[in-house]
C-alpha atoms as a PDB file:
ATOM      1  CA  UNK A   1       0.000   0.000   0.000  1.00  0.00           C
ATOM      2  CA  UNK A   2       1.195   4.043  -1.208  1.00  0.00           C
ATOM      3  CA  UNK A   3       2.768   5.250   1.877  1.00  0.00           C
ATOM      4  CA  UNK A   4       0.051   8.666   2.505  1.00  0.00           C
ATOM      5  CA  UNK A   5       0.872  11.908   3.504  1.00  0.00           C
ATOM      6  CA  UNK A   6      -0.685  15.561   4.224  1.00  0.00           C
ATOM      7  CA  UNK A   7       0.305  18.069   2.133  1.00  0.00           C
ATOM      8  CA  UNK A   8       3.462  19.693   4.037  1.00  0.00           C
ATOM      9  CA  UNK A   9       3.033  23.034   4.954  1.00  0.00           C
ATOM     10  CA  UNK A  10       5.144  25.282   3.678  1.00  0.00           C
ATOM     11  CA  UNK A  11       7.686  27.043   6.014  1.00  0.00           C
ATOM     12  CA  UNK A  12       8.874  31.032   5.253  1.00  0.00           C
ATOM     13  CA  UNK A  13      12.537  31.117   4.234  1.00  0.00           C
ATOM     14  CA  UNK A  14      14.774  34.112   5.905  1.00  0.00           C
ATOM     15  CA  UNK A  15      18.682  34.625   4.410  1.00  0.00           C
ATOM     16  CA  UNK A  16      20.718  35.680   6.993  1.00  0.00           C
ATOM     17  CA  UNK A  17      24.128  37.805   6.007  1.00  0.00           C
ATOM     18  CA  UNK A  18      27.323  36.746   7.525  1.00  0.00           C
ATOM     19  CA  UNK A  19      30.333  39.206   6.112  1.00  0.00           C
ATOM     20  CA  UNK A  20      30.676  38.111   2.796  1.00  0.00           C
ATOM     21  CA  UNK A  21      28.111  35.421   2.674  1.00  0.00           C
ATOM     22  CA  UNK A  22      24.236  34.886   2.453  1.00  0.00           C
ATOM     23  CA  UNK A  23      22.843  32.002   4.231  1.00  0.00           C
ATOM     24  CA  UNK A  24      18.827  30.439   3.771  1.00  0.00           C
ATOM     25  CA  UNK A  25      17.024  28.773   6.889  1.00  0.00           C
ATOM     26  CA  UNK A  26      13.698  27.969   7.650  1.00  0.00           C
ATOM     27  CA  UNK A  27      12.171  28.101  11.154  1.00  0.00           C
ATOM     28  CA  UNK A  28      15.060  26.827  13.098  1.00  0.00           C
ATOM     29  CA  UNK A  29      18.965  27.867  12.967  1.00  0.00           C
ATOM     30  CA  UNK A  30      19.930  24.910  10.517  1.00  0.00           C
ATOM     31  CA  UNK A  31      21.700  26.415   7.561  1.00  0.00           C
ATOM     32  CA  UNK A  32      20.151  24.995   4.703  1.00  0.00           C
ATOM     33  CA  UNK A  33      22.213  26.988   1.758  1.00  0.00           C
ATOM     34  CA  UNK A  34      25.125  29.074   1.800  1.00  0.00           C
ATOM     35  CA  UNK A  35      26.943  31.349  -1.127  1.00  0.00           C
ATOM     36  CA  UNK A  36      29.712  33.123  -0.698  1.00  0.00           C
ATOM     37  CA  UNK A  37      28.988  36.919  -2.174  1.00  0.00           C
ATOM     38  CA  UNK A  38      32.962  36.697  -3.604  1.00  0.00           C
ATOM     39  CA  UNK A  39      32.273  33.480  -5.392  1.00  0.00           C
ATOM     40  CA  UNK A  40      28.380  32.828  -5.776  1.00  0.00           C
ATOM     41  CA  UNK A  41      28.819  29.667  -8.207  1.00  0.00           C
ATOM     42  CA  UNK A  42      30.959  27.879  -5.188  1.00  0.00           C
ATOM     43  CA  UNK A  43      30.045  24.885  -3.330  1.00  0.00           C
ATOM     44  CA  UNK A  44      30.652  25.995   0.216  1.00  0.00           C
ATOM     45  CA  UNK A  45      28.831  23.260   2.468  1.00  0.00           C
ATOM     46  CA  UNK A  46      30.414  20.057   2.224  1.00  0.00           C
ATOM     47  CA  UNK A  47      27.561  17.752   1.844  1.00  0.00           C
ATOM     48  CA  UNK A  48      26.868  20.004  -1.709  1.00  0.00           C
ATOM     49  CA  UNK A  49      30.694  18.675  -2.854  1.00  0.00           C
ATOM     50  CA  UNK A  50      29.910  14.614  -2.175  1.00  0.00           C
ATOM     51  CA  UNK A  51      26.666  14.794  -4.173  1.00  0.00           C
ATOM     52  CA  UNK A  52      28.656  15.797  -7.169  1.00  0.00           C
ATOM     53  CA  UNK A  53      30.187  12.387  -6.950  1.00  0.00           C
ATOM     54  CA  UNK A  54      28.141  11.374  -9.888  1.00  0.00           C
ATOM     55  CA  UNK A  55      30.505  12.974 -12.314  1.00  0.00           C
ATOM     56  CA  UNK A  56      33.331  10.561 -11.231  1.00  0.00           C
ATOM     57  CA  UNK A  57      30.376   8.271 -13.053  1.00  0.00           C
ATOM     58  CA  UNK A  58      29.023  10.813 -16.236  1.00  0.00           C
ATOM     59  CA  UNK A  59      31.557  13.906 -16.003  1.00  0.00           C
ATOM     60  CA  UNK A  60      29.244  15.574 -18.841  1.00  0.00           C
ATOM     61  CA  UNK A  61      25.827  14.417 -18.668  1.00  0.00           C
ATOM     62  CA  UNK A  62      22.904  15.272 -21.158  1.00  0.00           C
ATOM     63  CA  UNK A  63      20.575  15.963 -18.659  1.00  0.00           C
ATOM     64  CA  UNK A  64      20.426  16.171 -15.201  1.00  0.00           C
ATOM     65  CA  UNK A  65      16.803  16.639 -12.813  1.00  0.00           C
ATOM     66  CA  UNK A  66      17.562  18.469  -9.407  1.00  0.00           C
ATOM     67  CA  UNK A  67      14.490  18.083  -6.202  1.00  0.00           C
ATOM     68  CA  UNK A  68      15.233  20.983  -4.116  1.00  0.00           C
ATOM     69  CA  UNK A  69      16.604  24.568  -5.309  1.00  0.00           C
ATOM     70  CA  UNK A  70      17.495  25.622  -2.148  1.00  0.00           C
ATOM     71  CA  UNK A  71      19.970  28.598  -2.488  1.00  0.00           C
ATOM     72  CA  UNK A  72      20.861  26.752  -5.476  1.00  0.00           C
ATOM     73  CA  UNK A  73      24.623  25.707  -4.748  1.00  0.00           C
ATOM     74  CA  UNK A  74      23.890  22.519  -6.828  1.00  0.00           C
ATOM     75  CA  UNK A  75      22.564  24.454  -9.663  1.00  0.00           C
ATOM     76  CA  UNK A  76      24.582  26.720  -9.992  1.00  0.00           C
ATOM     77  CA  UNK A  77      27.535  24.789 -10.044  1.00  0.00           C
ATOM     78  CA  UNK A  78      26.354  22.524 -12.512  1.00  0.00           C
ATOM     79  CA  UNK A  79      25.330  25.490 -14.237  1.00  0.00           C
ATOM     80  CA  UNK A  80      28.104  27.193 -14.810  1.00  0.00           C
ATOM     81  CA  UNK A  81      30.686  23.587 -15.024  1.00  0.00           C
ATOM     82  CA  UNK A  82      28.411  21.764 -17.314  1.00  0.00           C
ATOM     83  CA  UNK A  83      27.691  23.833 -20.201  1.00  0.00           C
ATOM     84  CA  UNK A  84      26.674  21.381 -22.636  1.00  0.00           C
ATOM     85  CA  UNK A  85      23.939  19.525 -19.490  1.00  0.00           C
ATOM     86  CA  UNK A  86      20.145  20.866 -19.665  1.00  0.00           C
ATOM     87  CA  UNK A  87      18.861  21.147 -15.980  1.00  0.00           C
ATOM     88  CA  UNK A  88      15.896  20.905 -14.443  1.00  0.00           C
ATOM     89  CA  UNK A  89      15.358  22.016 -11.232  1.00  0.00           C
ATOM     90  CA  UNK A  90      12.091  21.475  -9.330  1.00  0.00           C
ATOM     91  CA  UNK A  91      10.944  23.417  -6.101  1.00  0.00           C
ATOM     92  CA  UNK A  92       8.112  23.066  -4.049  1.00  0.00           C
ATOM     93  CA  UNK A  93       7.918  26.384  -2.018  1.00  0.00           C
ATOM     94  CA  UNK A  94       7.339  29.800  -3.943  1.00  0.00           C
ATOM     95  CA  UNK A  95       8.734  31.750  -1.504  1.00  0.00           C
ATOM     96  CA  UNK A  96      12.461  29.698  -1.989  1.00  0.00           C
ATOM     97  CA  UNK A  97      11.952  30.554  -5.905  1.00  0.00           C
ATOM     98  CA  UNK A  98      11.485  34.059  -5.349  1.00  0.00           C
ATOM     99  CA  UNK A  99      15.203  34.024  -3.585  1.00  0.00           C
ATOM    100  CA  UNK A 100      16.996  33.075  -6.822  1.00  0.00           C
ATOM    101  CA  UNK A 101      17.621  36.842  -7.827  1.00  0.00           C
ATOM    102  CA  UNK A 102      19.374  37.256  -3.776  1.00  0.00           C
ATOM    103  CA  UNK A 103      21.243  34.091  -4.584  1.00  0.00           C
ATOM    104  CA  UNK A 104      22.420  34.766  -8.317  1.00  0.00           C
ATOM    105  CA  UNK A 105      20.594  31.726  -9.447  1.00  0.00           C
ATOM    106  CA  UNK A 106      20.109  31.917 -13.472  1.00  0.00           C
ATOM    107  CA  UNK A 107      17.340  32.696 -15.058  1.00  0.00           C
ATOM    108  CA  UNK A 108      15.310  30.060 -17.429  1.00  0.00           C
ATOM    109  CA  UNK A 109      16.849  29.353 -20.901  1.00  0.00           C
ATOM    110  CA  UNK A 110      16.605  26.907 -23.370  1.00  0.00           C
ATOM    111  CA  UNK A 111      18.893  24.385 -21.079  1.00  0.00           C
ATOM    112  CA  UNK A 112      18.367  25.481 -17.544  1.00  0.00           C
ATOM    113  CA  UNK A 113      14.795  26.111 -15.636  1.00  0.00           C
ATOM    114  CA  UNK A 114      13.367  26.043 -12.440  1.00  0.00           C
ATOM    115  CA  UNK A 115       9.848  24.258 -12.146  1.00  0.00           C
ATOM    116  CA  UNK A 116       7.302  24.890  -8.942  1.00  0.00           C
ATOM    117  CA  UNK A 117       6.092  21.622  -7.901  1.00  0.00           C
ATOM    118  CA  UNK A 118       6.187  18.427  -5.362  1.00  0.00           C
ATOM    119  CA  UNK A 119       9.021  16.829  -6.361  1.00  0.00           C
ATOM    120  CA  UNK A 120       7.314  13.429  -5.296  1.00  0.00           C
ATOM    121  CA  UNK A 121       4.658  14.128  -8.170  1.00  0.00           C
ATOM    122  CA  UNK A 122       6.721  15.757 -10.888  1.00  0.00           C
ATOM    123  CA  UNK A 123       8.550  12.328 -11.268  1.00  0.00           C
ATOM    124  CA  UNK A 124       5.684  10.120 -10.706  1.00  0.00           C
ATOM    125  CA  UNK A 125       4.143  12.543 -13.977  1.00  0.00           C
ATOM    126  CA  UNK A 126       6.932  12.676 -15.750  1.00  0.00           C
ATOM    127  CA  UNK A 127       7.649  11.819 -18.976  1.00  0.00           C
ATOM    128  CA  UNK A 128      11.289  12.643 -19.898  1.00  0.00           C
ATOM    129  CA  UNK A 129      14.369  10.121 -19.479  1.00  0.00           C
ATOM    130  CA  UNK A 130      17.621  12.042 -17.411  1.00  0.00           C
ATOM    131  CA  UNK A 131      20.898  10.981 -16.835  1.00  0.00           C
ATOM    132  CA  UNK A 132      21.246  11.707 -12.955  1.00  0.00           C
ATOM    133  CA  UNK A 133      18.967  12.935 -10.344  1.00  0.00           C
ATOM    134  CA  UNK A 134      19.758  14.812  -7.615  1.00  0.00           C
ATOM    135  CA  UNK A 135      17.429  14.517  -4.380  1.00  0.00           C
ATOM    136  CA  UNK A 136      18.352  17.650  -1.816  1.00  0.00           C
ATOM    137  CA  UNK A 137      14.798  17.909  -0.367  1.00  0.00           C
ATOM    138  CA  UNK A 138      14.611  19.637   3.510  1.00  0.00           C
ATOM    139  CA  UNK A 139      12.361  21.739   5.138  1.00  0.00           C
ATOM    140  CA  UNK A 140      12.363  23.347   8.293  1.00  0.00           C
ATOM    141  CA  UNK A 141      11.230  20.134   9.726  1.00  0.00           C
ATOM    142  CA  UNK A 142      14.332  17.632   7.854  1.00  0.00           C
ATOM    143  CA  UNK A 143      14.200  15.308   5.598  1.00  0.00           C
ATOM    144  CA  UNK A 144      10.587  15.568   2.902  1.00  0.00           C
ATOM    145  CA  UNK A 145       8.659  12.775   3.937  1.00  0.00           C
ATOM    146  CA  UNK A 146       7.569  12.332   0.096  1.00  0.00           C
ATOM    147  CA  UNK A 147      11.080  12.136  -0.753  1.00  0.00           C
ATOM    148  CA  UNK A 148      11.759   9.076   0.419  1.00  0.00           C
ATOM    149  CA  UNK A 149       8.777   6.392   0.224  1.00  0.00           C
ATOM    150  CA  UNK A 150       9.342   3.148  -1.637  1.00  0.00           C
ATOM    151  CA  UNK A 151       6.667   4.775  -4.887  1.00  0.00           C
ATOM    152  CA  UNK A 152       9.180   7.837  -4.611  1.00  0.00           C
ATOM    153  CA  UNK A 153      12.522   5.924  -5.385  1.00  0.00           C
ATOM    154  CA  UNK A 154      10.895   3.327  -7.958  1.00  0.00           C
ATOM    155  CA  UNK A 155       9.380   6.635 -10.076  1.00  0.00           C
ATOM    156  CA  UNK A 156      13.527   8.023  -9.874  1.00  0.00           C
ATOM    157  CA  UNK A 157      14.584   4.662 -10.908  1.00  0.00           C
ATOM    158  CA  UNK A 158      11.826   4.688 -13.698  1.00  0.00           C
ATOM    159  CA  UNK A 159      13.180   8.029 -15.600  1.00  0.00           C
ATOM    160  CA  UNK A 160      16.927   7.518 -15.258  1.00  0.00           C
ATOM    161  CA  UNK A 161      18.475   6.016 -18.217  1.00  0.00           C
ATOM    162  CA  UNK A 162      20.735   2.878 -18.369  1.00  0.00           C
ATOM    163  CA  UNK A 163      23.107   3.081 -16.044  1.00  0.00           C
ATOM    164  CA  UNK A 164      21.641   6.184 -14.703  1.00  0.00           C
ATOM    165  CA  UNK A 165      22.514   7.773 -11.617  1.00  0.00           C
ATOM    166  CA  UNK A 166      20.588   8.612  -8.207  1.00  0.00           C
ATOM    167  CA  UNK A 167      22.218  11.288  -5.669  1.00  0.00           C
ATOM    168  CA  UNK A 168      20.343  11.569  -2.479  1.00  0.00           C
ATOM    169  CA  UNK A 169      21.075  14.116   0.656  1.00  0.00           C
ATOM    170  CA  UNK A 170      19.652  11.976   3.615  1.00  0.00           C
ATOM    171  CA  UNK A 171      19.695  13.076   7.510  1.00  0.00           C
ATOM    172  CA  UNK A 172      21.363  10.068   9.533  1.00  0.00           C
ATOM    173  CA  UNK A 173      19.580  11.026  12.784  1.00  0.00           C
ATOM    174  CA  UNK A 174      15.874  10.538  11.316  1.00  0.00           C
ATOM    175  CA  UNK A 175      14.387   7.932  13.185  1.00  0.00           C
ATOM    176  CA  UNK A 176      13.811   5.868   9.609  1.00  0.00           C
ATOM    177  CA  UNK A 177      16.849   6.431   7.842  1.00  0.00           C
ATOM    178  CA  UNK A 178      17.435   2.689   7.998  1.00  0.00           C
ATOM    179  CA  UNK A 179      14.025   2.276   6.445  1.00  0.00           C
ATOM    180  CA  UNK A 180      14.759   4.873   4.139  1.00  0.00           C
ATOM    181  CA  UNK A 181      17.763   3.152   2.952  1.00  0.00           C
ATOM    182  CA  UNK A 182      16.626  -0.249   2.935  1.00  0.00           C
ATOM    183  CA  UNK A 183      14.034   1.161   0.180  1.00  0.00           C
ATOM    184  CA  UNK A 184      16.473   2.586  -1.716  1.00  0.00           C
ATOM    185  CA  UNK A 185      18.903  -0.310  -1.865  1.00  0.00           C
ATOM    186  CA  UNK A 186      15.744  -2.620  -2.533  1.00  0.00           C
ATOM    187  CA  UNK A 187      14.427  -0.320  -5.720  1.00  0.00           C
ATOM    188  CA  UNK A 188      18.386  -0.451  -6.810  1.00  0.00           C
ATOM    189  CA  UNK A 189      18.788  -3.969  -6.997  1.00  0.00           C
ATOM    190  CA  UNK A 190      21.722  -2.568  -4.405  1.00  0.00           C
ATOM    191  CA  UNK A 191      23.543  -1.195  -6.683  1.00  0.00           C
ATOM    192  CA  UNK A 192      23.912   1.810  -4.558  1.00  0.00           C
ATOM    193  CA  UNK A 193      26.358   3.033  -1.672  1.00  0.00           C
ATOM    194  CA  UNK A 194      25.914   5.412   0.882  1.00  0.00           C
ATOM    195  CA  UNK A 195      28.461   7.663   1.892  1.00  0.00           C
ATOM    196  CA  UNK A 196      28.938   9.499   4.775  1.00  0.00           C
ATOM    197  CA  UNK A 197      29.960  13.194   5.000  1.00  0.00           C
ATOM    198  CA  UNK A 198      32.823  14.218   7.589  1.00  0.00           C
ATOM    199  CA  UNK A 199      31.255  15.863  10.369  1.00  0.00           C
ATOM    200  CA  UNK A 200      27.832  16.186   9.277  1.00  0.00           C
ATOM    201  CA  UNK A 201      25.022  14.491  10.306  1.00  0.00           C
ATOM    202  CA  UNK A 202      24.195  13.409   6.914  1.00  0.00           C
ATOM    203  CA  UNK A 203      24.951  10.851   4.183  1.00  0.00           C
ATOM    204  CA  UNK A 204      24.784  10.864   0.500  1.00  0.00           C
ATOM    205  CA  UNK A 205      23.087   8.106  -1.345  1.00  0.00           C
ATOM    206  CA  UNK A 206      24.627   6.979  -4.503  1.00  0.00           C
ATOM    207  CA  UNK A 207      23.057   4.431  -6.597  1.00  0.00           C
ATOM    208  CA  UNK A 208      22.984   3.473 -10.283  1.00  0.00           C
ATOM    209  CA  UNK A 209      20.483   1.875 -12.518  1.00  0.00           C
ATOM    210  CA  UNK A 210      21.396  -1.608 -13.753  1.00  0.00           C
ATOM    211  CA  UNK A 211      25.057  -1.972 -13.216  1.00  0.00           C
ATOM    212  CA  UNK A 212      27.020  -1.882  -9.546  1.00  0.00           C
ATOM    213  CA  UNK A 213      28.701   1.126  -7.879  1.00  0.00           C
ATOM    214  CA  UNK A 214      32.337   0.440  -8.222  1.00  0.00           C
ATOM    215  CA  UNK A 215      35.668   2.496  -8.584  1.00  0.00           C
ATOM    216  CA  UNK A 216      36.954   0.526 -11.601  1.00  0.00           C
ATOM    217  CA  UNK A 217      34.716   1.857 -13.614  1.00  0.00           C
ATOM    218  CA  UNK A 218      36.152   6.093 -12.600  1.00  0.00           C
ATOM    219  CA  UNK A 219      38.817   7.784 -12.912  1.00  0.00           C
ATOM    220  CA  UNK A 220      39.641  11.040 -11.196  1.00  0.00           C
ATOM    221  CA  UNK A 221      42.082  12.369 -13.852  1.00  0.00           C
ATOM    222  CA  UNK A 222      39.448  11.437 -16.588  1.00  0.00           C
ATOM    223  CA  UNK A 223      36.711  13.424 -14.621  1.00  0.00           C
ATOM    224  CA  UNK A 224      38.530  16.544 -13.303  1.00  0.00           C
ATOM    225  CA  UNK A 225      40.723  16.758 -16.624  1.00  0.00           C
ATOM    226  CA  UNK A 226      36.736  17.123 -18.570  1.00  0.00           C
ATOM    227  CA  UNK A 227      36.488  20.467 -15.869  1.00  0.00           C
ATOM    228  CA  UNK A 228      37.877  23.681 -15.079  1.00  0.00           C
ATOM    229  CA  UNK A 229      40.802  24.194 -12.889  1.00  0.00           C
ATOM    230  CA  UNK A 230      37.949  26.377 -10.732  1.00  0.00           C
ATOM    231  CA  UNK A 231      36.220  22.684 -10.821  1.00  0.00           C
ATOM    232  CA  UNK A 232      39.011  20.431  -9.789  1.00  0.00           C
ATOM    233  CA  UNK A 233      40.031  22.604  -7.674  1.00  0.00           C
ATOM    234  CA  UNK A 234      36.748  22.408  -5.535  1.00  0.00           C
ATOM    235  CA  UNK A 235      36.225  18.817  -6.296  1.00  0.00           C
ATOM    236  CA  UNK A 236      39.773  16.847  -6.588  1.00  0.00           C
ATOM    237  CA  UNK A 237      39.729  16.237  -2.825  1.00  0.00           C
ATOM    238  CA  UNK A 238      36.441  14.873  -1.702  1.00  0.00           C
ATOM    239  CA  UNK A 239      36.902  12.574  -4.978  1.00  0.00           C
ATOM    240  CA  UNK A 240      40.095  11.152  -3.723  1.00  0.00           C
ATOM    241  CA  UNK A 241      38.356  10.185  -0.657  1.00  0.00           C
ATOM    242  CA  UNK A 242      35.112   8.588  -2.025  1.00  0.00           C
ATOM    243  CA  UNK A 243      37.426   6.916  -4.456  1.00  0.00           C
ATOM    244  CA  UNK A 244      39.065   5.884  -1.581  1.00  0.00           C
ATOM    245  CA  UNK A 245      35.916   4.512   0.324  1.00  0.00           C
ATOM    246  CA  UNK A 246      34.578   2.549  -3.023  1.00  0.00           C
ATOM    247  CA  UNK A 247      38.225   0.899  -3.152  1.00  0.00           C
ATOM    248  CA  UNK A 248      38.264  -0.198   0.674  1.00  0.00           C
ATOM    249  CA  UNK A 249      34.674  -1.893   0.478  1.00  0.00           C
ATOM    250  CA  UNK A 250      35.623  -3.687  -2.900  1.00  0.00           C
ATOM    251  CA  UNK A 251      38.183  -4.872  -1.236  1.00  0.00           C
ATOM    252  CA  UNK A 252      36.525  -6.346   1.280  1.00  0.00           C
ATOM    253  CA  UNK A 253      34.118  -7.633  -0.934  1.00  0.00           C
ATOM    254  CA  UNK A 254      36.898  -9.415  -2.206  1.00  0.00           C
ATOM    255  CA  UNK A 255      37.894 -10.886   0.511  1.00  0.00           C
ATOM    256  CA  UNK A 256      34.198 -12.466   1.696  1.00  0.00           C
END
């Protein structure tokens, strides 16, 4: 049976200024985005630099569908590094799309929009095949609850391509991140790994559609050499250590 839920209410974003930076929250002090004024197109949280981890996968993907806008670190980023990707990007609360001016988010053009709606039902509704999707949906209350049910994850695994890639920002301390997990892994056939981010109290789900998540099939020169130095720069070292990670449980894969 559909897991059922209320229609969330909608929290009232605030940005907060901090020197040279512009922070978004909700109701309580969690940061949820944060941009750096001097370089607005930077990924300055760490979680933001793990979910890129799909490149290590598609360094220059055709298209890629983003749930959550946020201050739009993801976006932009992918934006501005992946000129040749068409990005959607869909956001349930109005009052987060009418920050994208305060946090330099582009406007809509032929590759690159942002779309008001549940992210739950835009990819039960949709239609069009992407390469990776992104899942960085919070409120002022965590993790979306519609986000993460079993009908959520088998729609994702539905419009990804062959080989396809799911990224997914997930909050360790929920009381069903286990379950959460467990219906990821299940939709995924497990080909999927989560990995956790250093000092946070999140993980980042990565999981693939059809074949298994393994370091063989990356390379870190390959991927950072396809991106700016501004890129690799930002990138090279949280790649080195889920490179690192992937190796380690291979290995021990290896040895069971």
């Amino acid at each position: 049976m559909p897991d059922v839920f209320e229609s969330p209410k909608l929290a009232h974003p605030y940005v907060r200024v901090h020197n040279d930076a512009l922070s978004l929250h909700f109701e309580n002090e969690c940061i949820q985005s944060l941009m750096s004024c001097q370089n607005p197109d930077g990924l300055e949280i760490p979680y933001t630099r793990t979910m890129m981890v799909f490149l290590l996968a598609k360094p220059n993907p055709d298209h890629i569908l983003m749930i959550g806008l946020g201050g739009g670190s993801l976006a932009k980023f992918c934006h501005k590094h992946l000129p040749n990707t068409h990005i959607t990007v869909v956001e349930i609360n109005p009052d987060v799309i009418a920050l994208r001016n305060l946090f330099k988010v582009p406007d809509d053009d032929d590759r690159f929009r942002v779309v008001l709606a549940d992210g739950a039902d835009f990819v039960r509704d949709a239609k069009t095949n992407f390469d990776v999707i992104l899942v960085d949906g919070f409120d002022e209350k965590g993790q979306s609850a519609q986000l993460t049910t079993r009908e959520f994850y088998e729609d994702c695994y539905r419009l990804l391509q062959s080989k396809g890639i799911l990224v997914a920002n997930l909050d360790n301390e929920h009381p069903a991140h286990i379950l959460f997990l467990k219906r990821a892994l299940k939709t995924f056939k497990n080909c999927a790994v989560e990995l956790q981010v250093p000092e946070r109290s999140n993980s980042i789900l990565f999981a693939c559609k059809d074949v298994p998540i393994t370091s063989r099939w990356m390379s870190l020169s390959w991927t950072l050499n396809a991106h700016t130095s501004d890129a690799r720069d930002q990138l090279k070292d949280e790649f080195q250590r889920i490179l690192g990670i992937l190796g380690t449980l291979e290995a021990l894969t290896d040895l069971s």
